[in-house]
Protein backbone atom coordinates (compact mmCIF):
# COMPACT_ATOMS: atom_id res chain seq x y z
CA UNK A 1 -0.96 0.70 -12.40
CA UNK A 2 -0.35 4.70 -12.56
CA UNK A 3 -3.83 5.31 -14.33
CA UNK A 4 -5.48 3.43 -11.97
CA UNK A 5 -3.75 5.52 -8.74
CA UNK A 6 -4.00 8.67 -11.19
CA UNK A 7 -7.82 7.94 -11.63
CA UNK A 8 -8.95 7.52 -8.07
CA UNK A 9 -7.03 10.80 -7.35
CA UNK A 10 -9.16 12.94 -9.62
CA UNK A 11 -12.48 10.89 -8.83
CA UNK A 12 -11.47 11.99 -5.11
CA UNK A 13 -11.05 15.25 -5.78
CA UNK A 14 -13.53 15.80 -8.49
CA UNK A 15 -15.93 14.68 -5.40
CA UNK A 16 -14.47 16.82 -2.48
CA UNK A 17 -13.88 20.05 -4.91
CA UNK A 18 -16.07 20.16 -8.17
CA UNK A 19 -18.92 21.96 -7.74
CA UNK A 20 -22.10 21.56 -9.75
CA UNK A 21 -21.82 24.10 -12.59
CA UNK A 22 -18.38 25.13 -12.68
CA UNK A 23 -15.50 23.75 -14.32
CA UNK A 24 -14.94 19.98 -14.48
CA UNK A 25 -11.52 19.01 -12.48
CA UNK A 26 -9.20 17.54 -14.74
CA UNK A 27 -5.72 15.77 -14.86
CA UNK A 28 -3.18 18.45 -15.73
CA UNK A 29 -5.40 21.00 -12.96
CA UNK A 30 -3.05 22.67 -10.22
CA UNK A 31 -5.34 20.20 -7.83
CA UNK A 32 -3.82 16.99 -9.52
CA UNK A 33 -0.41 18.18 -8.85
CA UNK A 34 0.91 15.29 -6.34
CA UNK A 35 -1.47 12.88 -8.27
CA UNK A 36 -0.74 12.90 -11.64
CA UNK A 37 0.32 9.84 -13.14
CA UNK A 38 3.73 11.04 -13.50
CA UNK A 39 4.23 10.67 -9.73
CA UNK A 40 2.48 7.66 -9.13
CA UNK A 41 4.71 6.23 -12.11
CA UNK A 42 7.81 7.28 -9.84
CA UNK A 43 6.29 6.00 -6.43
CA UNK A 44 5.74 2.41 -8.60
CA UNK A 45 9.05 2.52 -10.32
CA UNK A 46 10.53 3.21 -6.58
CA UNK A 47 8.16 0.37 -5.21
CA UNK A 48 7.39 2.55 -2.99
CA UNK A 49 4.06 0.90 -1.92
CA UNK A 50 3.51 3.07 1.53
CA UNK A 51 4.36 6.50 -0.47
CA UNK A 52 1.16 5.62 -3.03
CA UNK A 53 -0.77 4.38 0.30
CA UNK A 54 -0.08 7.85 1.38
CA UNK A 55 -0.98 9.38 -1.38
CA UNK A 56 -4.71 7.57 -1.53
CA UNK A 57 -5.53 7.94 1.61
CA UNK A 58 -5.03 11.99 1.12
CA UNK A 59 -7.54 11.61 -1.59
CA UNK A 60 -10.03 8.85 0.54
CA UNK A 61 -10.25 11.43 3.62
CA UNK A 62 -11.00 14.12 1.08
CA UNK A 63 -13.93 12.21 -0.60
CA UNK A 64 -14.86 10.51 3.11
CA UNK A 65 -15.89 14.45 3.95
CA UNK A 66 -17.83 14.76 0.47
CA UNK A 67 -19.97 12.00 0.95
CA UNK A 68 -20.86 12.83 4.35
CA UNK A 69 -18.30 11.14 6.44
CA UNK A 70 -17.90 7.28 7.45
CA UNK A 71 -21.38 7.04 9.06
CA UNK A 72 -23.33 7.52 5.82
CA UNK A 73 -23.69 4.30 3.53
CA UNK A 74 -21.75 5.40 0.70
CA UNK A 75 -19.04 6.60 3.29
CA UNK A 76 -19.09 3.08 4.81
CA UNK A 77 -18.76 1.41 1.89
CA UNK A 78 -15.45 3.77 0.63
CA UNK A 79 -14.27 3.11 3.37
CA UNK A 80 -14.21 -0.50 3.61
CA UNK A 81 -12.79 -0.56 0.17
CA UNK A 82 -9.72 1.92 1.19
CA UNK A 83 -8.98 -0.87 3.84
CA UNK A 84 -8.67 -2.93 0.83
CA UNK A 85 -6.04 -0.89 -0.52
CA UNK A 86 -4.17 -0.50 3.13
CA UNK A 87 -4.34 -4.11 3.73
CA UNK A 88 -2.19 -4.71 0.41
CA UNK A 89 1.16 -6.12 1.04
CA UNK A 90 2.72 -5.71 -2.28
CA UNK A 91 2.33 -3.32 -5.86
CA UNK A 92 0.79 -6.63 -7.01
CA UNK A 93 -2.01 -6.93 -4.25
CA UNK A 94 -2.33 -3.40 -4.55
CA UNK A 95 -4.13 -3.92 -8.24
CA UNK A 96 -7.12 -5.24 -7.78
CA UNK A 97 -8.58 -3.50 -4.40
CA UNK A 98 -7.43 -0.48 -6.73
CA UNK A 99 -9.55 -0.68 -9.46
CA UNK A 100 -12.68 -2.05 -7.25
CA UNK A 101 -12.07 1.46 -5.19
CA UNK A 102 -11.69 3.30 -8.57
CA UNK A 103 -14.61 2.07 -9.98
CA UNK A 104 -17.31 3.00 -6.78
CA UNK A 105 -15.54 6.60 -7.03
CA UNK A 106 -16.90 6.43 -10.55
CA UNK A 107 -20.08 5.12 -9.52
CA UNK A 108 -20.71 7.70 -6.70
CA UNK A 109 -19.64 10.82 -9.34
């Protein structure tokens, strides 16, 4: 589950702070410091389900102002798939509403 939290971290920030022809974010970047997969690993380990709910909704709000806010289509769309994540009730709900939200960040990059 870490490289899943991990990824949507850096697709979040890779959309709020990467600009077009400068240097590509990437995982071990100064940025990525309370998202690296190390920490998630720690928050899941923990089961510390709210901590990691923190933690991606940091990242959401960050990539909610990239895209133009929640009152643009692609911002409506992220931002009924966070709810997805908030509405899980357990590491094990958490999963799949993860990886749907990880893969429209890709999508959107």
């Amino acid at each position: 589950m870490e490289r899943p939290l991990e990824t949507v971290a850096l697709f979040s920030l890779k959309l709020a702070y990467e600009a077009e022809g400068q240097s590509p974010i990437l995982r071990d970047d100064m940025v990525m410091g309370d998202y690296q997969r190390d920490v998630f690993a720690f928050l899941v380990r923990k089961g510390d389900l709210e901590a990691i709910k923190t933690k991606i909704d940091e990242c959401i709000d960050l990539a909610m102002d990239a895209i133009g806010g929640a009152d643009s289509p692609m911002g409506r769309e992220l931002q009924k798939l966070a709810l997805g994540v908030q509405q899980a009730h357990s590491l094990e709900q958490l999963n799949a509403p993860l990886l749907t939200l990880k893969d429209y960040l890709q999508d959107i990059l």
